[in-house]
PDB file of N, CA and C in Angstrom:
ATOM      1  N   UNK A   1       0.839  -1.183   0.000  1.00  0.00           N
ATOM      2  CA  UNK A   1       0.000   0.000   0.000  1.00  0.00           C
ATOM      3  C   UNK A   1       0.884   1.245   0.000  1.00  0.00           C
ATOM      4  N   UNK A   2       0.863   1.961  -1.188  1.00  0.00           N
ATOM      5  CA  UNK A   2       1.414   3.618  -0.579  1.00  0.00           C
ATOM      6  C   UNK A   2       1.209   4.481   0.213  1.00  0.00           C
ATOM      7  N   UNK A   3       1.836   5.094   0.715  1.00  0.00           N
ATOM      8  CA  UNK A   3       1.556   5.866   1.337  1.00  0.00           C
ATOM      9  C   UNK A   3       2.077   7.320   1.418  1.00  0.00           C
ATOM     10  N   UNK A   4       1.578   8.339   0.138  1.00  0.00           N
ATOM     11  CA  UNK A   4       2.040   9.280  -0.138  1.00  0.00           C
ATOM     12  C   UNK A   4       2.825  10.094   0.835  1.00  0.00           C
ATOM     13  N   UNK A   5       3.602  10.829   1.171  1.00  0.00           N
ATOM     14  CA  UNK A   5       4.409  11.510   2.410  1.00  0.00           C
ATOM     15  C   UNK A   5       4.305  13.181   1.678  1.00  0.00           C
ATOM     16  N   UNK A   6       3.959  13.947   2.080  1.00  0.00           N
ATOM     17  CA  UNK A   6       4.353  15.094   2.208  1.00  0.00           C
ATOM     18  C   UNK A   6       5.848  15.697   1.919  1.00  0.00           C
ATOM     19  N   UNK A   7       6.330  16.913   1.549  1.00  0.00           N
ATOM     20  CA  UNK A   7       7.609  17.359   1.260  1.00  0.00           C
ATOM     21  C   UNK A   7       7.265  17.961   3.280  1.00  0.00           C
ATOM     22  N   UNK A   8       5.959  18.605   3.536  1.00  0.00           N
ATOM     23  CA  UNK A   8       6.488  19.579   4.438  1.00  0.00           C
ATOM     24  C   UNK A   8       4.874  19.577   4.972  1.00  0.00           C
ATOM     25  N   UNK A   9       4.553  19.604   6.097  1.00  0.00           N
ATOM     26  CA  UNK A   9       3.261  19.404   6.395  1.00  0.00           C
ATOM     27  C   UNK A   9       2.386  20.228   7.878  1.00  0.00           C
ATOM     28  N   UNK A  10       2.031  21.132   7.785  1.00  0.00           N
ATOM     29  CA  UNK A  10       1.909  22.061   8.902  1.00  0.00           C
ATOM     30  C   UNK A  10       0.101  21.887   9.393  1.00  0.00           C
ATOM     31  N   UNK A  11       0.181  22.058  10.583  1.00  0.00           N
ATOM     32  CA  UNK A  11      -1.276  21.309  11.740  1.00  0.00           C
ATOM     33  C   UNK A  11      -1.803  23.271  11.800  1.00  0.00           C
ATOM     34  N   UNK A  12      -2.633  23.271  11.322  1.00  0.00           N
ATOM     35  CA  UNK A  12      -3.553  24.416  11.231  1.00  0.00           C
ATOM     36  C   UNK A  12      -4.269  24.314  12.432  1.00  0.00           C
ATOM     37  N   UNK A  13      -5.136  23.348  12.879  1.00  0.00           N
ATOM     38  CA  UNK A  13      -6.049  23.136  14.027  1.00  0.00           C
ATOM     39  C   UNK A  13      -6.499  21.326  13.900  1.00  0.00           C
ATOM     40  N   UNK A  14      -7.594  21.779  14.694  1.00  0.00           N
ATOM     41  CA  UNK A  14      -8.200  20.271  14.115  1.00  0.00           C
ATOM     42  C   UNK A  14      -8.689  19.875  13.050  1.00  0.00           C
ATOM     43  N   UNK A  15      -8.284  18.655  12.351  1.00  0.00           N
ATOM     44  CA  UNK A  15      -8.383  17.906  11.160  1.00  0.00           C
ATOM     45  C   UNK A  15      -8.297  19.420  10.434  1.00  0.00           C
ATOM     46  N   UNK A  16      -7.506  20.657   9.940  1.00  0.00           N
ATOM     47  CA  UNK A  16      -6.820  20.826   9.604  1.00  0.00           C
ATOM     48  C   UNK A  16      -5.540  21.501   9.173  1.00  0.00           C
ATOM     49  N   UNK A  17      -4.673  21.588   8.138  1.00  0.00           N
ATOM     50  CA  UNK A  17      -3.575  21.471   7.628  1.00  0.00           C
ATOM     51  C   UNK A  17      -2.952  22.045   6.472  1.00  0.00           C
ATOM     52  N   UNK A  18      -1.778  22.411   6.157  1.00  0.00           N
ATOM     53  CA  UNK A  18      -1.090  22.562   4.932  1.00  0.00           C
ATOM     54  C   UNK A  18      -0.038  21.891   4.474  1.00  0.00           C
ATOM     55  N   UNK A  19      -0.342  21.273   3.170  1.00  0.00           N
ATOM     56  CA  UNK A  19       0.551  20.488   2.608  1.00  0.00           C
ATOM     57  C   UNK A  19       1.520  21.608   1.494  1.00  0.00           C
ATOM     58  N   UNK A  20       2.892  21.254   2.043  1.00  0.00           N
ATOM     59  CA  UNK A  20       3.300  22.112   1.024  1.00  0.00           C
ATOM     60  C   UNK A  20       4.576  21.083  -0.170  1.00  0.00           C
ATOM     61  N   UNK A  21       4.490  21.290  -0.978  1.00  0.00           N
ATOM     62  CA  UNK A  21       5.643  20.345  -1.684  1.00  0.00           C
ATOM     63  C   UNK A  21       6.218  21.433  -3.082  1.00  0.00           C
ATOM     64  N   UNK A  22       7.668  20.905  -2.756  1.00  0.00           N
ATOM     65  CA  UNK A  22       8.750  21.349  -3.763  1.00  0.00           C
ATOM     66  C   UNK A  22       8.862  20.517  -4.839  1.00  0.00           C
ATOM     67  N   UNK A  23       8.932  20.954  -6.377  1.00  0.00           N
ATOM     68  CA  UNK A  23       9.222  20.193  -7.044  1.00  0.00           C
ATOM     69  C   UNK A  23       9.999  20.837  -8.254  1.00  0.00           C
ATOM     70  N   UNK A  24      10.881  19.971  -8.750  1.00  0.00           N
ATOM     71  CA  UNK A  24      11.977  20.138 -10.015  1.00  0.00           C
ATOM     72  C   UNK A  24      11.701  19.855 -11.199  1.00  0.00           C
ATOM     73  N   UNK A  25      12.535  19.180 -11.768  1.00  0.00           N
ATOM     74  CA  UNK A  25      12.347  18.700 -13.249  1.00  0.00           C
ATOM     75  C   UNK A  25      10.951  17.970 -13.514  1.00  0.00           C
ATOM     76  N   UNK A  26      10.276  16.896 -12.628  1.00  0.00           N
ATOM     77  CA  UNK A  26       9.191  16.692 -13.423  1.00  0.00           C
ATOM     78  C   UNK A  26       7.856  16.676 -12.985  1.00  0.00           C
ATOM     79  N   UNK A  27       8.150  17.952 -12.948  1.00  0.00           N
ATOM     80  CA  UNK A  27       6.915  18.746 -12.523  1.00  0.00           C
ATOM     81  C   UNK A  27       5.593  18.914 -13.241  1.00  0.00           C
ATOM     82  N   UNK A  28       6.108  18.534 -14.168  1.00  0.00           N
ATOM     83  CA  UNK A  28       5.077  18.951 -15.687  1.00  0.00           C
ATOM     84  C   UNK A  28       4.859  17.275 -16.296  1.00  0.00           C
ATOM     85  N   UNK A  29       6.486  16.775 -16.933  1.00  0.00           N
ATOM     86  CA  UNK A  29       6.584  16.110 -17.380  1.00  0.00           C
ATOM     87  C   UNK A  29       5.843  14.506 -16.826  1.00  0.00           C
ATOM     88  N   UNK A  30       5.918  14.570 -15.560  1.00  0.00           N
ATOM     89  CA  UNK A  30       5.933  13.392 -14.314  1.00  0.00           C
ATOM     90  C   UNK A  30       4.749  13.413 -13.879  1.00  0.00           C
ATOM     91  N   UNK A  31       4.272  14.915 -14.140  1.00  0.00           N
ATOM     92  CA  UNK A  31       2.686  14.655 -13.510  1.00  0.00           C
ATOM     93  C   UNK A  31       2.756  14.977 -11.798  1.00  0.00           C
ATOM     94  N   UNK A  32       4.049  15.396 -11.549  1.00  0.00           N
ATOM     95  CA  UNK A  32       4.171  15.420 -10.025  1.00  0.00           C
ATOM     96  C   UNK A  32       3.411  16.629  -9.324  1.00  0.00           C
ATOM     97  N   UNK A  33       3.028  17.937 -10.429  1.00  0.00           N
ATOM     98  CA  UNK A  33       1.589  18.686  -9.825  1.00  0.00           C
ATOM     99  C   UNK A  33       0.421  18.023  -9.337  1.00  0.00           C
ATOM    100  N   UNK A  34       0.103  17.324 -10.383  1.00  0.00           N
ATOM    101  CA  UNK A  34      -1.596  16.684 -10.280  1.00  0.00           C
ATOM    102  C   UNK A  34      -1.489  15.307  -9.399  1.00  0.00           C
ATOM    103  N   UNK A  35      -0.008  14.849  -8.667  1.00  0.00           N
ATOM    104  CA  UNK A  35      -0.237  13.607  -8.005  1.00  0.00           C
ATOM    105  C   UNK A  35      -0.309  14.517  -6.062  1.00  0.00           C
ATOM    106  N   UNK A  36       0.491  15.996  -6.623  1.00  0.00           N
ATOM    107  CA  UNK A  36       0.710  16.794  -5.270  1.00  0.00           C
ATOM    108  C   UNK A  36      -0.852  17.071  -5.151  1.00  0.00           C
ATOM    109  N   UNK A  37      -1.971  17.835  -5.645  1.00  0.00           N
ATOM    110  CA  UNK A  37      -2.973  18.455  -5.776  1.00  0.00           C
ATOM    111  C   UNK A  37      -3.375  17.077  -5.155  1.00  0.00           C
ATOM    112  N   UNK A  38      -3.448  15.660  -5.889  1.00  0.00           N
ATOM    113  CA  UNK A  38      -4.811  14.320  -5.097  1.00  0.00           C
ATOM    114  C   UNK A  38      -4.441  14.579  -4.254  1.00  0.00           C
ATOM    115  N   UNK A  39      -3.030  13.951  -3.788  1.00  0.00           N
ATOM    116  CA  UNK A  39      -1.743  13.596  -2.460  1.00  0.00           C
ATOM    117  C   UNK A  39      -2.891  14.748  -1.204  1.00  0.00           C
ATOM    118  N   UNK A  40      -3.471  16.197  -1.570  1.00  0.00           N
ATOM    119  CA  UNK A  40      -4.221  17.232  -0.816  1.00  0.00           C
ATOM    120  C   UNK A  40      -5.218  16.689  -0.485  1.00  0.00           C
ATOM    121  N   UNK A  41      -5.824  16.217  -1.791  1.00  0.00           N
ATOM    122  CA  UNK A  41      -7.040  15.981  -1.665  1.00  0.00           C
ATOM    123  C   UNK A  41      -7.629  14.754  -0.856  1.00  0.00           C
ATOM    124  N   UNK A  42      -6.890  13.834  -1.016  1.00  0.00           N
ATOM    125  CA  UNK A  42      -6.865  12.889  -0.311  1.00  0.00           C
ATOM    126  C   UNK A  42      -6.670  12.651   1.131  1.00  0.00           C
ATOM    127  N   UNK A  43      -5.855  13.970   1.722  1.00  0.00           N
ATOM    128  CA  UNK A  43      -5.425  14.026   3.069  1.00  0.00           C
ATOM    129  C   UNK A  43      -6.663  14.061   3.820  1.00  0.00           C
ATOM    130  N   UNK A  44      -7.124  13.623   4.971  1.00  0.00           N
ATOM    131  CA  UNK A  44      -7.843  14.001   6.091  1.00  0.00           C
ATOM    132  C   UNK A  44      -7.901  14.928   6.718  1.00  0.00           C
ATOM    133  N   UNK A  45      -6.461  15.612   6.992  1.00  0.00           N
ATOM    134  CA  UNK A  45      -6.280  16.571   7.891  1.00  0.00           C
ATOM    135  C   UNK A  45      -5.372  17.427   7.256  1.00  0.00           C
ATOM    136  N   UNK A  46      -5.551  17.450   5.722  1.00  0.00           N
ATOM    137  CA  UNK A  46      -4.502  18.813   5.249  1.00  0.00           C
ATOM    138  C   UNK A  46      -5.944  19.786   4.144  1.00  0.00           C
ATOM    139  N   UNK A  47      -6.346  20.529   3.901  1.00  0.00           N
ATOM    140  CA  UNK A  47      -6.997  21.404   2.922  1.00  0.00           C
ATOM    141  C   UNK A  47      -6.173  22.529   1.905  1.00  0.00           C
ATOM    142  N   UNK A  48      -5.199  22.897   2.378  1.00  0.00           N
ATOM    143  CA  UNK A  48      -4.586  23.913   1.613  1.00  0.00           C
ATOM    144  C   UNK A  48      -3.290  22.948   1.226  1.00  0.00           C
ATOM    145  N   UNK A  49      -2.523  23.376  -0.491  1.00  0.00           N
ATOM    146  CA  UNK A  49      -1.418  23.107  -0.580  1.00  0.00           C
ATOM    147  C   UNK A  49      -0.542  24.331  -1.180  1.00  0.00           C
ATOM    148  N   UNK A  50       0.317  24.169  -0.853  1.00  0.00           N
ATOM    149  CA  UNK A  50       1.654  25.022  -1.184  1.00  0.00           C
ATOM    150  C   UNK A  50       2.617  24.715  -2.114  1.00  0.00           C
ATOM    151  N   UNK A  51       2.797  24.715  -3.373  1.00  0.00           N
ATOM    152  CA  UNK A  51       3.344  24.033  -4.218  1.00  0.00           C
ATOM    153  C   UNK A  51       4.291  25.173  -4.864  1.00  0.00           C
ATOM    154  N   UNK A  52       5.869  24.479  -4.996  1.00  0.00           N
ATOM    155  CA  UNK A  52       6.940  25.620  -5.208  1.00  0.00           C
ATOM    156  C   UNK A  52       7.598  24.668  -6.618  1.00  0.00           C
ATOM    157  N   UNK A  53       7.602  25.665  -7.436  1.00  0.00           N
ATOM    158  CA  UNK A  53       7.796  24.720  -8.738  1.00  0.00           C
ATOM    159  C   UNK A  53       8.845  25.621  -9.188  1.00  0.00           C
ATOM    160  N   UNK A  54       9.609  25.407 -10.589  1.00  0.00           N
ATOM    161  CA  UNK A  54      10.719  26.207 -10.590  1.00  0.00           C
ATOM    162  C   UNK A  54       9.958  26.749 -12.189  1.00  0.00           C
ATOM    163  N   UNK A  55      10.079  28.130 -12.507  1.00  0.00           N
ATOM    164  CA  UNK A  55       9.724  29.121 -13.393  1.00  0.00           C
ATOM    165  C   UNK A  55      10.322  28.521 -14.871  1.00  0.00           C
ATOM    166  N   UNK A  56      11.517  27.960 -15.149  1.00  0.00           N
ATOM    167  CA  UNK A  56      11.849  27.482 -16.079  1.00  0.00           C
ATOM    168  C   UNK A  56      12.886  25.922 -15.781  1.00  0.00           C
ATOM    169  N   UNK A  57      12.779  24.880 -16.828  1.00  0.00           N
ATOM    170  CA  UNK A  57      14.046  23.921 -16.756  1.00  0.00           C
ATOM    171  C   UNK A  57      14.463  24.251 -17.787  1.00  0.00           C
ATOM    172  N   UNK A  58      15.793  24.460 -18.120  1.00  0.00           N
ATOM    173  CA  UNK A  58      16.826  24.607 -18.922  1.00  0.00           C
ATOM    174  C   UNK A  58      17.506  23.253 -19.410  1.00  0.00           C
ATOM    175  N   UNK A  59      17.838  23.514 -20.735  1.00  0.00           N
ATOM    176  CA  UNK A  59      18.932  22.539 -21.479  1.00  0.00           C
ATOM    177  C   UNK A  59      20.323  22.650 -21.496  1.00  0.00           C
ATOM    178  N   UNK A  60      20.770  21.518 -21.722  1.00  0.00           N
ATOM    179  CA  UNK A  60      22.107  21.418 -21.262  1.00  0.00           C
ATOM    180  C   UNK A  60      22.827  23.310 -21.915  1.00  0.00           C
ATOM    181  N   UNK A  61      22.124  23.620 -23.672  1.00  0.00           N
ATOM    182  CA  UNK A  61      22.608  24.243 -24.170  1.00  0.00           C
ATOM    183  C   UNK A  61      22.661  25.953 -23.443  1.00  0.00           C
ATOM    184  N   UNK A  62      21.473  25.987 -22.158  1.00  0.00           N
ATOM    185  CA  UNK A  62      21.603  26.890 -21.230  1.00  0.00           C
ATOM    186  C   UNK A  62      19.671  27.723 -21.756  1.00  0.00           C
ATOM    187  N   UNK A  63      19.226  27.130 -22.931  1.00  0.00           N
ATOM    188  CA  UNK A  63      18.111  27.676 -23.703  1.00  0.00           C
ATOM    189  C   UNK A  63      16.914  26.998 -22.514  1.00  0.00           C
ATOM    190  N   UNK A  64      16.014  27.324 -22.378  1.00  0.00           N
ATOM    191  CA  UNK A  64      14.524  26.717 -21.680  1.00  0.00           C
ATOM    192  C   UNK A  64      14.071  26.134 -22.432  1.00  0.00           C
ATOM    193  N   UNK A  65      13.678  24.896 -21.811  1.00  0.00           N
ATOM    194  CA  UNK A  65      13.220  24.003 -21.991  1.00  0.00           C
ATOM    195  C   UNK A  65      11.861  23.511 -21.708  1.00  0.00           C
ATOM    196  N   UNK A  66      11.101  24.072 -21.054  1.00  0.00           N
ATOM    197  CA  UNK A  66       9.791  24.467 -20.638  1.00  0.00           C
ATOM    198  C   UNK A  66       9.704  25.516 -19.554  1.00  0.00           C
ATOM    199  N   UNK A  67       8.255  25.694 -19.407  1.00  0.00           N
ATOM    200  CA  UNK A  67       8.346  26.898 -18.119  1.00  0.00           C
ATOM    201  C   UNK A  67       7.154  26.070 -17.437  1.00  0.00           C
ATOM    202  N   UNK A  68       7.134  25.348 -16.521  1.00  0.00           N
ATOM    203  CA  UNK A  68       6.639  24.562 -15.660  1.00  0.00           C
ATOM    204  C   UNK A  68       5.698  25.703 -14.602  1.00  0.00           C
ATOM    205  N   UNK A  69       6.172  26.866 -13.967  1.00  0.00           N
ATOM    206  CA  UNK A  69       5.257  27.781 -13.689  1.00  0.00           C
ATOM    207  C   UNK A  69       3.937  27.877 -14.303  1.00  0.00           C
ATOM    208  N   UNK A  70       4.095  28.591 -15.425  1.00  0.00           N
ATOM    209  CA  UNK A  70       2.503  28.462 -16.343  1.00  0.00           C
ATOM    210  C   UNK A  70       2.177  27.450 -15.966  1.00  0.00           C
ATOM    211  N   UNK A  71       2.672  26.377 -16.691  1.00  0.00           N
ATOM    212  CA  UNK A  71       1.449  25.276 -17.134  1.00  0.00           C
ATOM    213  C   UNK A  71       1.126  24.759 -15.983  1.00  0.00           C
ATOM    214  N   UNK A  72       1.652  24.730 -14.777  1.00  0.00           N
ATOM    215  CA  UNK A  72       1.010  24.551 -13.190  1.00  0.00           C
ATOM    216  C   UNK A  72      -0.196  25.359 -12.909  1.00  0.00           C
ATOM    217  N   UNK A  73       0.138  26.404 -13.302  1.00  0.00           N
ATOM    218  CA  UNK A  73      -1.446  27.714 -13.054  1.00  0.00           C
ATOM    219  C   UNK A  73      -2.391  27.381 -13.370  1.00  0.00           C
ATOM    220  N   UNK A  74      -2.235  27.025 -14.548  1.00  0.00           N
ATOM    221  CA  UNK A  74      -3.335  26.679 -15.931  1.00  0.00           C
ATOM    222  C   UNK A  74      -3.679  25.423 -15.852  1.00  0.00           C
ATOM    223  N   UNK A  75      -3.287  24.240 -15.085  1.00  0.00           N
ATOM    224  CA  UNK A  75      -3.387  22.660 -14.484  1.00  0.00           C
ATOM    225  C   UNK A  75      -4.044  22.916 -13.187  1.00  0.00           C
ATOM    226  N   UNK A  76      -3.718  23.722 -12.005  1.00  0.00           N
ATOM    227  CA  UNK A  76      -4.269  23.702 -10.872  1.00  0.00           C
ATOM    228  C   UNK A  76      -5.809  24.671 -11.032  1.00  0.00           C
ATOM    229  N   UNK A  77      -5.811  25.632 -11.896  1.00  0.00           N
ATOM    230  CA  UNK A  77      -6.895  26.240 -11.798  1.00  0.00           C
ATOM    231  C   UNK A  77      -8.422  25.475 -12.565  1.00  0.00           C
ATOM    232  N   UNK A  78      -7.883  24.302 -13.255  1.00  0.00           N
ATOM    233  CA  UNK A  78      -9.351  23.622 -13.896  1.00  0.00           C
ATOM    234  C   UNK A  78      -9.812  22.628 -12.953  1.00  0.00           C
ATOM    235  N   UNK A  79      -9.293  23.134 -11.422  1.00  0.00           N
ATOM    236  CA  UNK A  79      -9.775  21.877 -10.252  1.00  0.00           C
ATOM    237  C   UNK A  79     -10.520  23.031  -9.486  1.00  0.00           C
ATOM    238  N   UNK A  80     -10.386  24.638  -9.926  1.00  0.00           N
ATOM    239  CA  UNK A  80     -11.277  25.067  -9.097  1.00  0.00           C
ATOM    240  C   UNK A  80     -12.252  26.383  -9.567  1.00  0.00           C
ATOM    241  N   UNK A  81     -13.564  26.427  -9.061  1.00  0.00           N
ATOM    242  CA  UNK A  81     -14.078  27.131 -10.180  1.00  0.00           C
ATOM    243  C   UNK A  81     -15.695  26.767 -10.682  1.00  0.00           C
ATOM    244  N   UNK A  82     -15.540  25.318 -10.918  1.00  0.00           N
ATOM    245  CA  UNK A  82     -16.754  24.708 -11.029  1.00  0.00           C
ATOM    246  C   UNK A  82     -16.759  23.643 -10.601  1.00  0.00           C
ATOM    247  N   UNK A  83     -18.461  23.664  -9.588  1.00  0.00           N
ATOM    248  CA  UNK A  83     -18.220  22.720  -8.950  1.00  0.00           C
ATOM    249  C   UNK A  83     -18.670  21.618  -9.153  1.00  0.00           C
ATOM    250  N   UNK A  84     -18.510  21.175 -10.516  1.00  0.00           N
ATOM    251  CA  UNK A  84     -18.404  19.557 -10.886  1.00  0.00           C
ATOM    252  C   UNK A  84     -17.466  19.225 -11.025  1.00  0.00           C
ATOM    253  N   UNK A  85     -16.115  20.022 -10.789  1.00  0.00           N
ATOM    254  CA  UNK A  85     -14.874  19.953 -10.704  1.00  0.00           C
ATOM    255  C   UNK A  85     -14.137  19.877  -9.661  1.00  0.00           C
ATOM    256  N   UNK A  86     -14.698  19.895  -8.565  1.00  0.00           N
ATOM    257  CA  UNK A  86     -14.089  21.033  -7.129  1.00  0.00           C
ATOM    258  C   UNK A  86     -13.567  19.568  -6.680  1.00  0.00           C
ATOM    259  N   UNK A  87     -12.330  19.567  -5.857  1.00  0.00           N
ATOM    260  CA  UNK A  87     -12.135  18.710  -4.888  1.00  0.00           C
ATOM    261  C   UNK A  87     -12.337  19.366  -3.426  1.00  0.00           C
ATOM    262  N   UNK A  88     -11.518  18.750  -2.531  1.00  0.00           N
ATOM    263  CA  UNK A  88     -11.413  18.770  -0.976  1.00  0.00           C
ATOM    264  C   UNK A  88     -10.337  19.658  -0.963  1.00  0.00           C
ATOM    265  N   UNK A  89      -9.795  20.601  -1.322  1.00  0.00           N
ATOM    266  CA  UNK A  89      -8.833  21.557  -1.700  1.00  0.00           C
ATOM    267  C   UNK A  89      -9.352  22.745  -1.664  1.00  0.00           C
ATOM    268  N   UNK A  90      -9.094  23.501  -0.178  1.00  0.00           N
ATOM    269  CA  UNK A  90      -9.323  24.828  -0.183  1.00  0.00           C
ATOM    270  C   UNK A  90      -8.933  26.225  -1.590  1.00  0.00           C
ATOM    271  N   UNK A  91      -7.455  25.652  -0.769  1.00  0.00           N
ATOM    272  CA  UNK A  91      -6.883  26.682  -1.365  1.00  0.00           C
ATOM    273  C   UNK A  91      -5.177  26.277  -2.169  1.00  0.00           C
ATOM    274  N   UNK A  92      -5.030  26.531  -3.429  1.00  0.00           N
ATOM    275  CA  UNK A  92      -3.550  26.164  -4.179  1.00  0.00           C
ATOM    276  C   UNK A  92      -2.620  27.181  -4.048  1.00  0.00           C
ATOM    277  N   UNK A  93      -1.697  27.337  -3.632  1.00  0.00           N
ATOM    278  CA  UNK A  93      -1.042  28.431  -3.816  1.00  0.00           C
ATOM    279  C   UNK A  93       0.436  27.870  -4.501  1.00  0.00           C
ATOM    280  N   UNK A  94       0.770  28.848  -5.690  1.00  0.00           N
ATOM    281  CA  UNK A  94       1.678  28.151  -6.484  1.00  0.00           C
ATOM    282  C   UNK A  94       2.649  29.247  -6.511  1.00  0.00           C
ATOM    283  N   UNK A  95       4.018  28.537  -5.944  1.00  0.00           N
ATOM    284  CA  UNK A  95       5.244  29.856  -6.141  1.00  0.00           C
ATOM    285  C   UNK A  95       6.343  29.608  -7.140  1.00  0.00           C
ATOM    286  N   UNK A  96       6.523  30.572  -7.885  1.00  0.00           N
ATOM    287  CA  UNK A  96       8.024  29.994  -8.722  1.00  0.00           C
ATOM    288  C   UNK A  96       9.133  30.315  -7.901  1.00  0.00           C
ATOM    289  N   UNK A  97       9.904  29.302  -8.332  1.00  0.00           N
ATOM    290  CA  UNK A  97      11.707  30.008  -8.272  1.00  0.00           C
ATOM    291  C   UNK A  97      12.840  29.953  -9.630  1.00  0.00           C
ATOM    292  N   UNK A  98      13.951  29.907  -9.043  1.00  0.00           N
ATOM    293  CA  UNK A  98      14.960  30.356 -10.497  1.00  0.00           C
ATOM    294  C   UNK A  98      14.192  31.171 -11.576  1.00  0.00           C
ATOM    295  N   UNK A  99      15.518  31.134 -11.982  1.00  0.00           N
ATOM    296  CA  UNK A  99      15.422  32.122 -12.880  1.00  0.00           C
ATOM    297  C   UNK A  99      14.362  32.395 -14.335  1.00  0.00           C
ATOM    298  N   UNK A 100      14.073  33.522 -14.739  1.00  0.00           N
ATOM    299  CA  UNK A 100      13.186  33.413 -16.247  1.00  0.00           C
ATOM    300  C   UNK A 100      13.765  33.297 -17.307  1.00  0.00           C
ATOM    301  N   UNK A 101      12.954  33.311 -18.183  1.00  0.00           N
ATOM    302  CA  UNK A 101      13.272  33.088 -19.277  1.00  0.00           C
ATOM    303  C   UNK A 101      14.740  34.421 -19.698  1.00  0.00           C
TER     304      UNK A 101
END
């Protein structure tokens, strides 16, 4: 049985919580947004997640290689909005780091 783990996991009150998770290269590619977003949804005692993704991955040649920021925005926001869509997910909050384009 898995048992998803958290990057970082903070006790708000009772039953609940913030899940926050860091992620790198396959962020986009791996699907590791939309397994962080269930990984929320699924929690008992977490409602909000915190998700820190990096603004661009680069190629060896130093050029970008995607920008994983966007397409996180534009992936986390079709879970909220309408609610034949809605999960157990308060609130997403999505931060970039490194550098831009």
């Amino acid at each position: 049985m898995s048992r998803p783990r958290p990057d970082f996991f903070y006790r708000l009150g009772n039953s609940q919580g913030v899940i926050a998770e860091v992620e790198r290269g396959g962020t986009v590619t791996n699907n590791h947004d939309l397994k962080d977003i269930w990984k929320t949804h699924i929690a008992a005692d977490a409602q909000h997640l915190f998700l820190i993704v990096p603004n661009s991955n680069w190629r060896e040649s130093g050029l970008p290689r995607e920008r994983p920021f966007l397409r996180v925005t534009h992936r986390m926001g079709a879970f909220f909005g309408d609610p034949r869509r809605e999960i157990d997910v308060m609130t997403c909050h999505i931060f970039g780091y490194g550098r831009l384009v």
